[in-house]
Protein backbone atom coordinates (compact mmCIF):
# COMPACT_ATOMS: atom_id res chain seq x y z
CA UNK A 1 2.82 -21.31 15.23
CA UNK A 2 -0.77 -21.00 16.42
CA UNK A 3 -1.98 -18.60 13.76
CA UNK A 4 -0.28 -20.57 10.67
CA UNK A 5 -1.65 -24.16 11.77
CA UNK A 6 -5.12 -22.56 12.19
CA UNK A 7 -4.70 -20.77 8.88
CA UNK A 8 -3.41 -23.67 7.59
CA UNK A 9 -6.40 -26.32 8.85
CA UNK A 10 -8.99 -24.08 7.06
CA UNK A 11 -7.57 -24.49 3.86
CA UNK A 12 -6.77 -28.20 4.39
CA UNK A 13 -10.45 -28.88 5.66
CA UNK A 14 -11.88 -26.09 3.39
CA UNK A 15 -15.31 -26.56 5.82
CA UNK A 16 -17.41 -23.58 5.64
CA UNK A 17 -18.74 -20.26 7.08
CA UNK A 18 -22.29 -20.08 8.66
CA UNK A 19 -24.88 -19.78 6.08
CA UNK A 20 -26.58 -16.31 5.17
CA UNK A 21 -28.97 -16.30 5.59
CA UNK A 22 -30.07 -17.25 8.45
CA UNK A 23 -27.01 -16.01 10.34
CA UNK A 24 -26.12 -11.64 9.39
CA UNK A 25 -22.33 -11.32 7.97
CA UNK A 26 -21.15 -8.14 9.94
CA UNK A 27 -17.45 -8.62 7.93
CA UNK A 28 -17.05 -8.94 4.46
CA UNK A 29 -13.43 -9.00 3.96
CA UNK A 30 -12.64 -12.80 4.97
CA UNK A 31 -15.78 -14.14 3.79
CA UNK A 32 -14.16 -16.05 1.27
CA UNK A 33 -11.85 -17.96 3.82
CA UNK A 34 -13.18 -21.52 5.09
CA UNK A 35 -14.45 -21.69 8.86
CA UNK A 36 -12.77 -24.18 10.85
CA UNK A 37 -10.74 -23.83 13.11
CA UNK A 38 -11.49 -19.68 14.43
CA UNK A 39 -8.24 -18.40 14.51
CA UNK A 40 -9.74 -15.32 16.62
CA UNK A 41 -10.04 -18.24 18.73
CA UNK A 42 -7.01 -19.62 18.32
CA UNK A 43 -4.84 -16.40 18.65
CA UNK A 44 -7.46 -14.73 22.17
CA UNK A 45 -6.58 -18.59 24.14
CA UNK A 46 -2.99 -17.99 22.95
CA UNK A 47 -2.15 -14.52 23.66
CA UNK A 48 -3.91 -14.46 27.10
CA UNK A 49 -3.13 -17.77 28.52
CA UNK A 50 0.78 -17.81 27.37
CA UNK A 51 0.88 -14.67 28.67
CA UNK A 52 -0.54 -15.70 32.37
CA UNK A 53 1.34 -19.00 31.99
CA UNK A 54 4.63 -16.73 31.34
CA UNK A 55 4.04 -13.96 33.86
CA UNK A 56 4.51 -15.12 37.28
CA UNK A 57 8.07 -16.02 36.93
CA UNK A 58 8.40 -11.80 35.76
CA UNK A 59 5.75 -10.38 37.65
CA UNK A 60 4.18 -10.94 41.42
CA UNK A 61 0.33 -10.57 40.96
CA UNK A 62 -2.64 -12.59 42.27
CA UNK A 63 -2.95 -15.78 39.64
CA UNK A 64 -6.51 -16.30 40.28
CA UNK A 65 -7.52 -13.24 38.99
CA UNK A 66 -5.11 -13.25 36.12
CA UNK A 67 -6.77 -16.75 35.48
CA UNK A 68 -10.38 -14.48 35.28
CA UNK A 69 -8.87 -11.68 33.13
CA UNK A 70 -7.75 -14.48 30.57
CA UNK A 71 -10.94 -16.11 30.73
CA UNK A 72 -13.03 -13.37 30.10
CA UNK A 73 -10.92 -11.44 27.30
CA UNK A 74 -10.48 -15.12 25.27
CA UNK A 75 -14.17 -15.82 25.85
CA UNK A 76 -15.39 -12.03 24.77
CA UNK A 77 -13.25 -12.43 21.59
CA UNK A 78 -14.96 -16.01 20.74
CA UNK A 79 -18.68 -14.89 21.38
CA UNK A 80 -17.59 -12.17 19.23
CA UNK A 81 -16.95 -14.32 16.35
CA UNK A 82 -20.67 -15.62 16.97
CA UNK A 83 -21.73 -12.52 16.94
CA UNK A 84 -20.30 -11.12 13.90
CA UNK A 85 -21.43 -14.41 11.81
CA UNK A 86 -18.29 -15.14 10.96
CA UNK A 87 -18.20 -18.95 13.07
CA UNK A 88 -20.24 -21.56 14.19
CA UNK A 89 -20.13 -22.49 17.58
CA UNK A 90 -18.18 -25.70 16.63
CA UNK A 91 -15.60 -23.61 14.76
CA UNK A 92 -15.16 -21.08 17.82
CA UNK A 93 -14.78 -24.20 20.24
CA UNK A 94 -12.29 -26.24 17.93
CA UNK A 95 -10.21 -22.70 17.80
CA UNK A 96 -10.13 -22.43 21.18
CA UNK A 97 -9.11 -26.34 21.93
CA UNK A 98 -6.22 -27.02 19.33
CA UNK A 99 -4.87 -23.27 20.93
CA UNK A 100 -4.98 -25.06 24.16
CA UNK A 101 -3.49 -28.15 23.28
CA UNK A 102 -0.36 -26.83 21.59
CA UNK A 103 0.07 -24.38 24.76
CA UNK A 104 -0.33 -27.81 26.96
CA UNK A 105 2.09 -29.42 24.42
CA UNK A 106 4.98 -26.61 24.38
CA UNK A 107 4.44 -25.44 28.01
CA UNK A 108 7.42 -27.40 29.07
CA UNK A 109 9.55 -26.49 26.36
CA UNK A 110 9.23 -22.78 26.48
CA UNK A 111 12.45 -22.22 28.69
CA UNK A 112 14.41 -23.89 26.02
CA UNK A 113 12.96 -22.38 22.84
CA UNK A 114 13.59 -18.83 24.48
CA UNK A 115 17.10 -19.51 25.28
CA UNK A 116 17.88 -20.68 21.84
CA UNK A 117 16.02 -17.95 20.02
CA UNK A 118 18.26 -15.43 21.70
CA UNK A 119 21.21 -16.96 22.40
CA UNK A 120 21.70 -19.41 19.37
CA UNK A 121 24.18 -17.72 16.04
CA UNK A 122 21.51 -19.74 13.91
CA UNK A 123 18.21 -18.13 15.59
CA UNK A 124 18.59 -15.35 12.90
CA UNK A 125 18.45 -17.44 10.55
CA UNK A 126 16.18 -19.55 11.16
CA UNK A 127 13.97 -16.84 12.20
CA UNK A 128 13.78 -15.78 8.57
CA UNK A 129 14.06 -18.93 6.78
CA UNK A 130 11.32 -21.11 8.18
CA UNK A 131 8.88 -18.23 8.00
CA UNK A 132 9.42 -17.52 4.65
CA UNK A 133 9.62 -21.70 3.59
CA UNK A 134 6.32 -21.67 5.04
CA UNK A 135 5.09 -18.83 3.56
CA UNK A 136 5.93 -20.36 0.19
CA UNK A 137 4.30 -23.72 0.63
CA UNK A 138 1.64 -22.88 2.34
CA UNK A 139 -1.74 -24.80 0.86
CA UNK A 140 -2.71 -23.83 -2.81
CA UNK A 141 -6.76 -23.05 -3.16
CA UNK A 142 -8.76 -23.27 -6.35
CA UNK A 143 -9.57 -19.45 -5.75
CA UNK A 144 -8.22 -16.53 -3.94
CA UNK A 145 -8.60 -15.86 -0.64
CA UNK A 146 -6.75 -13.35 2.34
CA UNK A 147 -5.89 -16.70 4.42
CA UNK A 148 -1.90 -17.06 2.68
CA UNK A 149 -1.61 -13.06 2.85
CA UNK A 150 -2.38 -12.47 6.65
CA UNK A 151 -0.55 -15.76 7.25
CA UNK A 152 2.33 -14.47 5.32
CA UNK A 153 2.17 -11.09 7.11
CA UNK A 154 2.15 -12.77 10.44
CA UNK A 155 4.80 -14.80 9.95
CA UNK A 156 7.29 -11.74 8.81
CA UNK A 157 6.34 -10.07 11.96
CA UNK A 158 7.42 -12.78 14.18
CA UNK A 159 10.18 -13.14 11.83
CA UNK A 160 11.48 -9.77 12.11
CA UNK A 161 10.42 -9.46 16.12
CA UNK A 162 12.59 -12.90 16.54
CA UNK A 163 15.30 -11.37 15.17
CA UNK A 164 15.54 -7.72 16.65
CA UNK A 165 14.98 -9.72 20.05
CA UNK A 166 18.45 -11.65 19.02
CA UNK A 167 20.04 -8.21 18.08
CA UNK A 168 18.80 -6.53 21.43
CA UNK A 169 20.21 -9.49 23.30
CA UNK A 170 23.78 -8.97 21.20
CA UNK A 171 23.34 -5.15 22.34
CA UNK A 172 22.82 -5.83 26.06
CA UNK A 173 19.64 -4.27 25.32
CA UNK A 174 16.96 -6.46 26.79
CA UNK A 175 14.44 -4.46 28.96
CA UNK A 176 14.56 -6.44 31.95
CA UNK A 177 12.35 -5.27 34.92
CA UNK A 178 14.55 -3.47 38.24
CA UNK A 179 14.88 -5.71 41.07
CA UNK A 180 14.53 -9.30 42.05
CA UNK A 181 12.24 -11.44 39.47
CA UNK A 182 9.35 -11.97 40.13
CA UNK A 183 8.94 -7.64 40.56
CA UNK A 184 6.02 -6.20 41.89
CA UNK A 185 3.50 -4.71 39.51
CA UNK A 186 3.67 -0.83 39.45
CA UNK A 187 1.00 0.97 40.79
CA UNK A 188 -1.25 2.99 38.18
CA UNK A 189 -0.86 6.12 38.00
CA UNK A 190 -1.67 9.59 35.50
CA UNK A 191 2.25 9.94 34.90
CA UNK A 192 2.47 5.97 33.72
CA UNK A 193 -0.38 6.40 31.56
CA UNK A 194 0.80 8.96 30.25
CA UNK A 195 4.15 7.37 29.55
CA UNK A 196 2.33 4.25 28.36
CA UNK A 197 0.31 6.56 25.97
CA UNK A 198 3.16 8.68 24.34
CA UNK A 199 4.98 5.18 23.69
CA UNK A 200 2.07 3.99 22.03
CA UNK A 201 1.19 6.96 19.83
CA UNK A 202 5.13 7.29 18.86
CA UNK A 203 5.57 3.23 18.16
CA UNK A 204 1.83 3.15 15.65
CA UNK A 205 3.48 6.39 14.00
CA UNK A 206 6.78 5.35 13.28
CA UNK A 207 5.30 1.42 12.05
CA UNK A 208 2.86 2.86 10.02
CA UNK A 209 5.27 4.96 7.89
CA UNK A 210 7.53 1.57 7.91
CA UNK A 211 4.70 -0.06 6.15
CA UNK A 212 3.91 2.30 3.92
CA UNK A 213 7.67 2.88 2.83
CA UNK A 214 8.70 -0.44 2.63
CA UNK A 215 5.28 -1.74 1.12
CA UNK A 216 5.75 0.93 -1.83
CA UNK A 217 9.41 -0.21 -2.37
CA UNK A 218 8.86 -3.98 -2.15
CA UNK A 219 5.89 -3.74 -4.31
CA UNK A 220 7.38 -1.30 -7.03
CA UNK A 221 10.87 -3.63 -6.96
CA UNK A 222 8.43 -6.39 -8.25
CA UNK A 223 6.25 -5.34 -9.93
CA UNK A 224 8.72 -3.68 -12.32
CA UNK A 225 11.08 -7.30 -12.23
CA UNK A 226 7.35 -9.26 -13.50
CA UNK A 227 6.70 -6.47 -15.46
CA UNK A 228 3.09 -5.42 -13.96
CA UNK A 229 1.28 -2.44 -12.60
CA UNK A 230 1.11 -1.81 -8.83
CA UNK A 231 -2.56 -0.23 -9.15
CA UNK A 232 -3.45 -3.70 -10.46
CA UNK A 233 -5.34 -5.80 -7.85
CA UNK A 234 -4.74 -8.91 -9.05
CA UNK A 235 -1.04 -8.74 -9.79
CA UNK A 236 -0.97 -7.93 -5.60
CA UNK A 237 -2.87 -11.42 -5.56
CA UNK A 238 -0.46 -13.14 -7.33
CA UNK A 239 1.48 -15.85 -4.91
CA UNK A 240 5.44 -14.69 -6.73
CA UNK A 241 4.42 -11.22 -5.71
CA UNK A 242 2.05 -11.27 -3.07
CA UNK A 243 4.71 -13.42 -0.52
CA UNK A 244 7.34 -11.19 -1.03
CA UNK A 245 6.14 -7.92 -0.39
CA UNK A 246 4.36 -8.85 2.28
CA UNK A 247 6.93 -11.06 4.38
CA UNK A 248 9.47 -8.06 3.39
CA UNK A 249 7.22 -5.51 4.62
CA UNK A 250 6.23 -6.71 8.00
CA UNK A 251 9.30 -8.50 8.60
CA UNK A 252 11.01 -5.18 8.49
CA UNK A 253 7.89 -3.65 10.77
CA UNK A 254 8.74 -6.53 13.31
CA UNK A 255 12.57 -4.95 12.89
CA UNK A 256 11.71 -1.73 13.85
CA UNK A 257 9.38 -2.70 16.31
CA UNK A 258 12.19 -4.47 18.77
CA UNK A 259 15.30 -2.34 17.63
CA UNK A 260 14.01 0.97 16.71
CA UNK A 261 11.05 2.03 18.41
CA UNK A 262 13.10 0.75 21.73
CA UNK A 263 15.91 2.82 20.96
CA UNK A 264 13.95 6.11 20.21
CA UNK A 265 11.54 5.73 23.69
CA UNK A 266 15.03 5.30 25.39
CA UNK A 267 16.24 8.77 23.18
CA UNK A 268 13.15 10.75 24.43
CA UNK A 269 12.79 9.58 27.82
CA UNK A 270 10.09 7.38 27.34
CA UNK A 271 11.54 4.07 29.11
């Protein structure tokens, strides 16, 4: 929700990047995309503040310095955006606010909305329909840019994740912690990092050769239906094509990330 109403706002507002000069572009590949609202902004004061919002009712640990951790880490990734050229300060600051405001907004709804999502028989669906409406209507530009294509891929990971954490809930299969909620947080140590390291090597390997198979598919099955080459850059760009294969392909990543990749770390003694 964050990422697609910042994604969203820039197109609507179309107000843009920092001039160069004076300011030095360190990224090229979104410098096309409007400025405002930062969704590195948007996404940092989501991920770490839902997540120390959400924690404490799972895990015991000191809030205070949770509070510090998600300070710091949302406030490293906005400087960042300074840094790189890509934002003004007003864009990096308007990021960070709306992200705060809808987490204000939906705080006391966020009980409900996870019960439903994997209880509900219509979560599936609506997982994967919304997404994919959205994906389709999202705001038409006057020129290309990656904003509808990384909103698009975004949305058929959550899509996909939403649904494999409905299917795990169907299997029983939910990952709970041992004990008494809130647990206490497990002490580091070589063996868990090692565990935590083997999980992560196996899950990148096995999503990365999801991508690449189901990318090649998607984009072959269409390309061949409008009649068009896949080594054609622009046919990728167009919005009948582009939507598709991209909601299709990380939808199914978000699939195997919650069914699969759980299933083969329980196989090999990795969970």
């Amino acid at each position: 929700m964050v990422m697609y109403i910042g994604q969203a706002l820039k197109d609507v507002l179309k107000l843009p990047r920092p001039l160069s000069p004076p300011v030095v572009k360190l990224e090229k590949r979104v410098d096309a995309e409007y400025g405002l609202p930062s969704t590195h902004a948007m996404a940092a004061t989501a991920i770490f503040f839902t997540l120390l919002l959400s924690a404490p009712s799972r895990v015991q640990f000191q809030f205070e310095v949770g509070l510090f951790v998600a300070v710091l880490l949302s406030t490293l990734v906005c400087l960042s955006r300074l840094y790189t050229g890509m934002h003004s300060a007003l864009d990096v600051l308007s990021g960070a606010l709306i992200s705060a405001t809808l987490i204000l907004l939906t705080y006391p709804c966020w009980e409900t909305f996870d019960h439903l999502q994997l209880s509900s028989p219509l979560s599936p669906v609506v997982a994967l329909a919304l997404p994919l409406f959205l994906s389709y209507t999202y705001p038409e530009l006057d020129h290309y840019t990656t904003t509808r294509g990384d909103t698009t891929t975004i949305l058929g990971v959550s899509a996909g994740c939403s649904v494999g954490y409905w299917v795990n809930e169907r299997l029983g299969e939910t990952f709970e912690p041992q004990g008494v909620l809130p647990v206490p947080l497990p002490a580091l140590s070589l063996g868990g990092l090692a565990m935590g390291s083997a999980r992560f090597a196996l899950g990148v390997a096995v999503l990365v050769a999801t991508r690449q198979a189901v990318k090649t598919a998607s984009l072959r099955v269409l390309c061949s239906w409008y009649g068009t080459s896949m080594k054609d850059r622009d046919t990728r760009r167009r919005k009948e094509i582009e939507v598709p294969y991209k909601f299709t392909t990380y939808t199914c990543m978000g699939l195997v990330n919650s069914i699969l990749v759980n299933k083969l770390f329980i196989l090999l003694g990795l969970l």
